[in-house]
C-alpha atoms as a PDB file:
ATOM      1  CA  UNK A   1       0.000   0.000   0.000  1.00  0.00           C
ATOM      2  CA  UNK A   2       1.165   3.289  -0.851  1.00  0.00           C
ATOM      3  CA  UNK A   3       2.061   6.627   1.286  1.00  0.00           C
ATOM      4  CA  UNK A   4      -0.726   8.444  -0.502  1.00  0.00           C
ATOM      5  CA  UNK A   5      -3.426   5.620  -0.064  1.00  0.00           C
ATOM      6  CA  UNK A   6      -2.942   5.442   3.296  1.00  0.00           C
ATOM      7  CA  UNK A   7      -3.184   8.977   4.152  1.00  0.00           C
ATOM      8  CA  UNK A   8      -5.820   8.647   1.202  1.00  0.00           C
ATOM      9  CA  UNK A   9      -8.019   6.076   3.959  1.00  0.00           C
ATOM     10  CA  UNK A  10      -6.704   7.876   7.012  1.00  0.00           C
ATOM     11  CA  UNK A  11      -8.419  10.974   5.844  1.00  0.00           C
ATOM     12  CA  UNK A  12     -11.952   8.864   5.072  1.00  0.00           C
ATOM     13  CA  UNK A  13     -12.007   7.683   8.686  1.00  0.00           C
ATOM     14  CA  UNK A  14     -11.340  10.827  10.512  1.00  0.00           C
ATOM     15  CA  UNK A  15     -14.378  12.610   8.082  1.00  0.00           C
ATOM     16  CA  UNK A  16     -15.922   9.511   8.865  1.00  0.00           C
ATOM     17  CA  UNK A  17     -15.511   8.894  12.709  1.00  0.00           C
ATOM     18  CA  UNK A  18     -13.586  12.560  13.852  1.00  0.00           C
ATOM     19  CA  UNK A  19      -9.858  13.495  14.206  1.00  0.00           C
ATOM     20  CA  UNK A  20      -7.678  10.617  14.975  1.00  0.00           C
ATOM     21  CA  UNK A  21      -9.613   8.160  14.006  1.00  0.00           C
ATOM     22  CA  UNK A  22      -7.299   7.425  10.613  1.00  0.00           C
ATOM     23  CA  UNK A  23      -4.712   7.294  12.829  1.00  0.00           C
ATOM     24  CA  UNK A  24      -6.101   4.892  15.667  1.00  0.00           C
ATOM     25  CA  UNK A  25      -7.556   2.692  12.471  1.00  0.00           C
ATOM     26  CA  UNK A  26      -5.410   2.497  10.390  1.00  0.00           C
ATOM     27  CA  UNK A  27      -1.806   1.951  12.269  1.00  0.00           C
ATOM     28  CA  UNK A  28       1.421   1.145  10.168  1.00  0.00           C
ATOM     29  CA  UNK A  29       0.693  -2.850  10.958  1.00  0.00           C
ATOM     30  CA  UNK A  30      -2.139  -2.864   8.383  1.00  0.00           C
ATOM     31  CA  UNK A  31      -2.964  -4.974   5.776  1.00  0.00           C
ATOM     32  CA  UNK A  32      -5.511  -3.414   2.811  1.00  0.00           C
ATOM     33  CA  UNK A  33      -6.959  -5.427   0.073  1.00  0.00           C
ATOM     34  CA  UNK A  34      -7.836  -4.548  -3.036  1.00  0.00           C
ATOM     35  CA  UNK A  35     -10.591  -5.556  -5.569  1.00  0.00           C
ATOM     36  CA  UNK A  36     -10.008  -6.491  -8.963  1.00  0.00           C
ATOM     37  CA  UNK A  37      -9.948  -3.117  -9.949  1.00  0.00           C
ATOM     38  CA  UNK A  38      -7.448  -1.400  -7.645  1.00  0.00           C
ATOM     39  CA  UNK A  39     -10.004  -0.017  -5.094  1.00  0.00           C
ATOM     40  CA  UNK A  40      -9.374  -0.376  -1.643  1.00  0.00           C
ATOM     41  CA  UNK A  41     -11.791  -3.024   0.263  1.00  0.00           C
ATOM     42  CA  UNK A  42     -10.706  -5.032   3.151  1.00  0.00           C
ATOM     43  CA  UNK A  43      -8.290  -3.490   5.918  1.00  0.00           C
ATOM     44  CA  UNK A  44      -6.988  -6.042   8.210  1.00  0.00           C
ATOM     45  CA  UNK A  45      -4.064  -6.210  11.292  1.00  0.00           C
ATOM     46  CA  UNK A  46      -2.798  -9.193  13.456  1.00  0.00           C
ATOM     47  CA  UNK A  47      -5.683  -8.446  15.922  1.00  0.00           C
ATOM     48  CA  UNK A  48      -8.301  -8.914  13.397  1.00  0.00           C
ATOM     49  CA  UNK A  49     -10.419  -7.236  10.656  1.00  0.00           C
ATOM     50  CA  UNK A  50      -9.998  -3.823  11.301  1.00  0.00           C
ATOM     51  CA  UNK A  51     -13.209  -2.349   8.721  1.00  0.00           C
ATOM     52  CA  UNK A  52     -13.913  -3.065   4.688  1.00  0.00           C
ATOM     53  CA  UNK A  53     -13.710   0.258   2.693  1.00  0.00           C
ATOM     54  CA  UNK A  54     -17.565   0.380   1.550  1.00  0.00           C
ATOM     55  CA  UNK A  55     -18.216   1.332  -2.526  1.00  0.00           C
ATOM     56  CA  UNK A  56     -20.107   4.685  -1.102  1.00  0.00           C
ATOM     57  CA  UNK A  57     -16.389   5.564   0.579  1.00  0.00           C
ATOM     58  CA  UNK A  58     -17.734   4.956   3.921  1.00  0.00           C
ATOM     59  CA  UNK A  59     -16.153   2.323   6.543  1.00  0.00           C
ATOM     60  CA  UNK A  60     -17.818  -0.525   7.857  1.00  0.00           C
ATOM     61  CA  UNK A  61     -16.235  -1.598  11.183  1.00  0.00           C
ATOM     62  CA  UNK A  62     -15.168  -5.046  12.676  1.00  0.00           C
ATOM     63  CA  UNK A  63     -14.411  -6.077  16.031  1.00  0.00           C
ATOM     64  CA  UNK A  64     -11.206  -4.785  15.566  1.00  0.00           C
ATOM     65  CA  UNK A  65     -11.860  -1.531  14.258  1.00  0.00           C
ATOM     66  CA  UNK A  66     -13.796  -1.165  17.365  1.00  0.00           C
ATOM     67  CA  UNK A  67     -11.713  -1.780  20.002  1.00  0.00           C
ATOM     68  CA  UNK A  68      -9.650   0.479  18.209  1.00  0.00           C
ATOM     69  CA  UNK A  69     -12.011   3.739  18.511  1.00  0.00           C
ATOM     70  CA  UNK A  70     -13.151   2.349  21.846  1.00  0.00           C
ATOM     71  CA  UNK A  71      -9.686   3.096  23.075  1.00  0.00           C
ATOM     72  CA  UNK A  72      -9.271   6.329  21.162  1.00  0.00           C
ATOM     73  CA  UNK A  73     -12.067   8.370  21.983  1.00  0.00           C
ATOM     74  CA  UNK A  74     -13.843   8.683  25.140  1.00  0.00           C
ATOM     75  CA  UNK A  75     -17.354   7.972  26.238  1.00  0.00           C
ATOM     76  CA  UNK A  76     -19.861   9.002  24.951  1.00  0.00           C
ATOM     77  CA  UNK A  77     -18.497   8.980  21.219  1.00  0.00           C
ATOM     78  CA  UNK A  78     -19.586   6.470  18.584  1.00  0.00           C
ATOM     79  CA  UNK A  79     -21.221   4.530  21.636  1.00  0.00           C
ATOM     80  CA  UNK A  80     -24.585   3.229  22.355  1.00  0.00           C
ATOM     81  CA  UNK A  81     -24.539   1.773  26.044  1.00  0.00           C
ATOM     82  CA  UNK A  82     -26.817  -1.072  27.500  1.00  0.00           C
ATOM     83  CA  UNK A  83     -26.955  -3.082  30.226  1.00  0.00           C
ATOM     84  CA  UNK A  84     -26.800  -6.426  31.667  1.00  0.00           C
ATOM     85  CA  UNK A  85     -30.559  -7.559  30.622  1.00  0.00           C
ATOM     86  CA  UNK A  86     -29.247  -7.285  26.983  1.00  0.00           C
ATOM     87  CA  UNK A  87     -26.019  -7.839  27.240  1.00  0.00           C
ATOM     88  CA  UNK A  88     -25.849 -11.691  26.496  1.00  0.00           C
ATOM     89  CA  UNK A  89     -27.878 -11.274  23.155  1.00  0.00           C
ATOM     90  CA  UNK A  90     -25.439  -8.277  21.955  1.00  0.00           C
ATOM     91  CA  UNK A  91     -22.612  -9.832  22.558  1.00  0.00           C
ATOM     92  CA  UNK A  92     -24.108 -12.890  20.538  1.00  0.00           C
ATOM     93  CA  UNK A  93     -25.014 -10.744  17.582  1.00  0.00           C
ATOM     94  CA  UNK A  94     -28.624 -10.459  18.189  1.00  0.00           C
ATOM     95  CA  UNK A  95     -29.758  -6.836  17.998  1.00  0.00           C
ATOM     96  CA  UNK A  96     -30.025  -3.582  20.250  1.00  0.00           C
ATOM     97  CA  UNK A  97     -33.322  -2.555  20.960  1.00  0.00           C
ATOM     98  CA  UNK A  98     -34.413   0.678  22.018  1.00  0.00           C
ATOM     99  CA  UNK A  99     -36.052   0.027  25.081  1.00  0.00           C
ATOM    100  CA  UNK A 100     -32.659  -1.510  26.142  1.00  0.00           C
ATOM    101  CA  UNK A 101     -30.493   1.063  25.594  1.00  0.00           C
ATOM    102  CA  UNK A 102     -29.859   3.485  28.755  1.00  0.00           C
ATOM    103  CA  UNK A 103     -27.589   5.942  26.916  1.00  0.00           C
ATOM    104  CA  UNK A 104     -26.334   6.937  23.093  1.00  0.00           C
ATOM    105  CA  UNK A 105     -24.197   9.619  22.248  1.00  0.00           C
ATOM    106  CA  UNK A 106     -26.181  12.276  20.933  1.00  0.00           C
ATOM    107  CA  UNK A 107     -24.494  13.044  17.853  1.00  0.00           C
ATOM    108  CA  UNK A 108     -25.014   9.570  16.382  1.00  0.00           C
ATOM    109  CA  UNK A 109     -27.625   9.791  12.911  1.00  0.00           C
ATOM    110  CA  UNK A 110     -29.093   6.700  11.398  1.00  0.00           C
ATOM    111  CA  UNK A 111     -26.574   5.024   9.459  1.00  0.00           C
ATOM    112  CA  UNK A 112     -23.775   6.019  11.146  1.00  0.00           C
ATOM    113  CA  UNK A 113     -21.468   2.687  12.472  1.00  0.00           C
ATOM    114  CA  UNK A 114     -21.437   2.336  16.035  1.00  0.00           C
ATOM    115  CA  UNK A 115     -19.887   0.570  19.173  1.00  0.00           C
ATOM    116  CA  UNK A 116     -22.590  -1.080  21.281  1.00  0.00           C
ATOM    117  CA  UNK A 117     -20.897  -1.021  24.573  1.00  0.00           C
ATOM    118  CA  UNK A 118     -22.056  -2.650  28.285  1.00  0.00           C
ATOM    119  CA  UNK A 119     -22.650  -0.155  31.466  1.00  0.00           C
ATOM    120  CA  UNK A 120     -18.984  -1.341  32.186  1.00  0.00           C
ATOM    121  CA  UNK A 121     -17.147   0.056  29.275  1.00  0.00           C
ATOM    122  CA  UNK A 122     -17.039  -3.384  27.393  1.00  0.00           C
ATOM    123  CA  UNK A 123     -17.116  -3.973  23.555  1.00  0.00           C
ATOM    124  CA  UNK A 124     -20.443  -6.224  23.099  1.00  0.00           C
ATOM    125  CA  UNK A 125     -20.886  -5.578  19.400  1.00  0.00           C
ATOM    126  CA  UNK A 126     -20.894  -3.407  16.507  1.00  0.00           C
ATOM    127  CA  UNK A 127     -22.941  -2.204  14.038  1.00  0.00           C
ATOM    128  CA  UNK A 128     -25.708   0.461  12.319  1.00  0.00           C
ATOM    129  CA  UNK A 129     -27.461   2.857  14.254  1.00  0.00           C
ATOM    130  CA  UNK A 130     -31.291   2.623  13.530  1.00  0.00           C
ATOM    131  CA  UNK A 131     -32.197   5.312  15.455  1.00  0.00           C
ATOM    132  CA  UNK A 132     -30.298   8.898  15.802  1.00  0.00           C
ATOM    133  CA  UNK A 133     -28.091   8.713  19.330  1.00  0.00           C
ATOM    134  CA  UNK A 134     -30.315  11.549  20.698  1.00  0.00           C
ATOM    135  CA  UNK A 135     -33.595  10.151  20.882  1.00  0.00           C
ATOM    136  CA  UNK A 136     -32.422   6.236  21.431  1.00  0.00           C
ATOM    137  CA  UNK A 137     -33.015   6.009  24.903  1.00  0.00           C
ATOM    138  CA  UNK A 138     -36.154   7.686  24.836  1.00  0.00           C
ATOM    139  CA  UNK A 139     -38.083   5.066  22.613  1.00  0.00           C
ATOM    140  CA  UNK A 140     -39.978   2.502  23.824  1.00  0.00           C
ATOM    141  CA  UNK A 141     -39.994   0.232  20.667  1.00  0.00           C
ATOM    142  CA  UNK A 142     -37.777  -0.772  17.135  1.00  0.00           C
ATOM    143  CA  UNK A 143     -34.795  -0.888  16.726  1.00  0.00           C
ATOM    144  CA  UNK A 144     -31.285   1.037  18.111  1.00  0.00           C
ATOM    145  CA  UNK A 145     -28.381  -0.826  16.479  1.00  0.00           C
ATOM    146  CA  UNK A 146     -28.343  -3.642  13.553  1.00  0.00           C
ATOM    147  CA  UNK A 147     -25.604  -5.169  15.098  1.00  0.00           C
ATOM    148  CA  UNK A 148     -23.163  -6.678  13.043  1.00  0.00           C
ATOM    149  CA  UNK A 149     -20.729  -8.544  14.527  1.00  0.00           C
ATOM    150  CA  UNK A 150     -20.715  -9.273  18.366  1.00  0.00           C
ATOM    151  CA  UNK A 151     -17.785  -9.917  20.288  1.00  0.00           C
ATOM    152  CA  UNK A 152     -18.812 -13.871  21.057  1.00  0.00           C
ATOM    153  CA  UNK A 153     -20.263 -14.501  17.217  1.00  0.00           C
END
């Protein structure tokens, strides 16, 4: 991978997820793959797969990814927190449900990708935000997160 693609990605992830998240994403240890064409679609490390590069330029986290922006920002950002009544099915994969979720951060819009965390700070899952972060708590039904990956699946 090139100097410019990587500063190329970097760029994507902090519009993406704020400033520093290229850097906490995409470390030197990373592996990118490409499709037939040239265009950047899998980003992996030793700890797992870090996000694929999405064809609308957006990234789609793994588990790795987010532990990665779990330790570089602090709560609330990117996180949608629940507790232990839920906690066994998120970590399984299973969805997060409004009525679960006891906080969001506020700045979260549908679509955006998002760490599903436990009370305790944990990684359960991550996924798609439903629902924007400001109102999630405050429903009593539908959807929060399409979870994606959970950390036991």
């Amino acid at each position: 991978m090139s100097d410019s693609e990587l500063r190329g990605l970097r760029r994507g992830a902090d519009y993406q997820f704020g400033r520093g998240a290229g850097a906490a994403l995409l470390e030197d240890a990373v592996e990118v793959t490409h499709t037939s064409s040239g265009r950047p679609r899998q980003v992996h490390a030793d700890d797992g797969r870090i996000a694929t590069y999405a064809t609308d330029g957006r990234f789609v986290l793994g588990l790795a990814g987010g532990r990665r922006l779990l330790d570089a920002f602090d709560a609330p950002a990117h996180r949608v927190v629940v507790g232990d009544e839920s906690e066994p099915f998120v970590r399984g994969g299973r969805n997060t449900f409004a009525k679960f979720v006891q906080q969001a951060d506020p700045s979260i819009r549908p679509g955006d990708e998002t760490l599903v965390v436990h009370e305790n700070g944990d990684l359960l899952a991550v996924g798609r935000a439903e629902l924007p972060g400001s109102g999630m708590a405050d429903f009593e039904t539908g959807m929060a997160v399409k979870v994606r990956q959970g950390t036991d699946s």
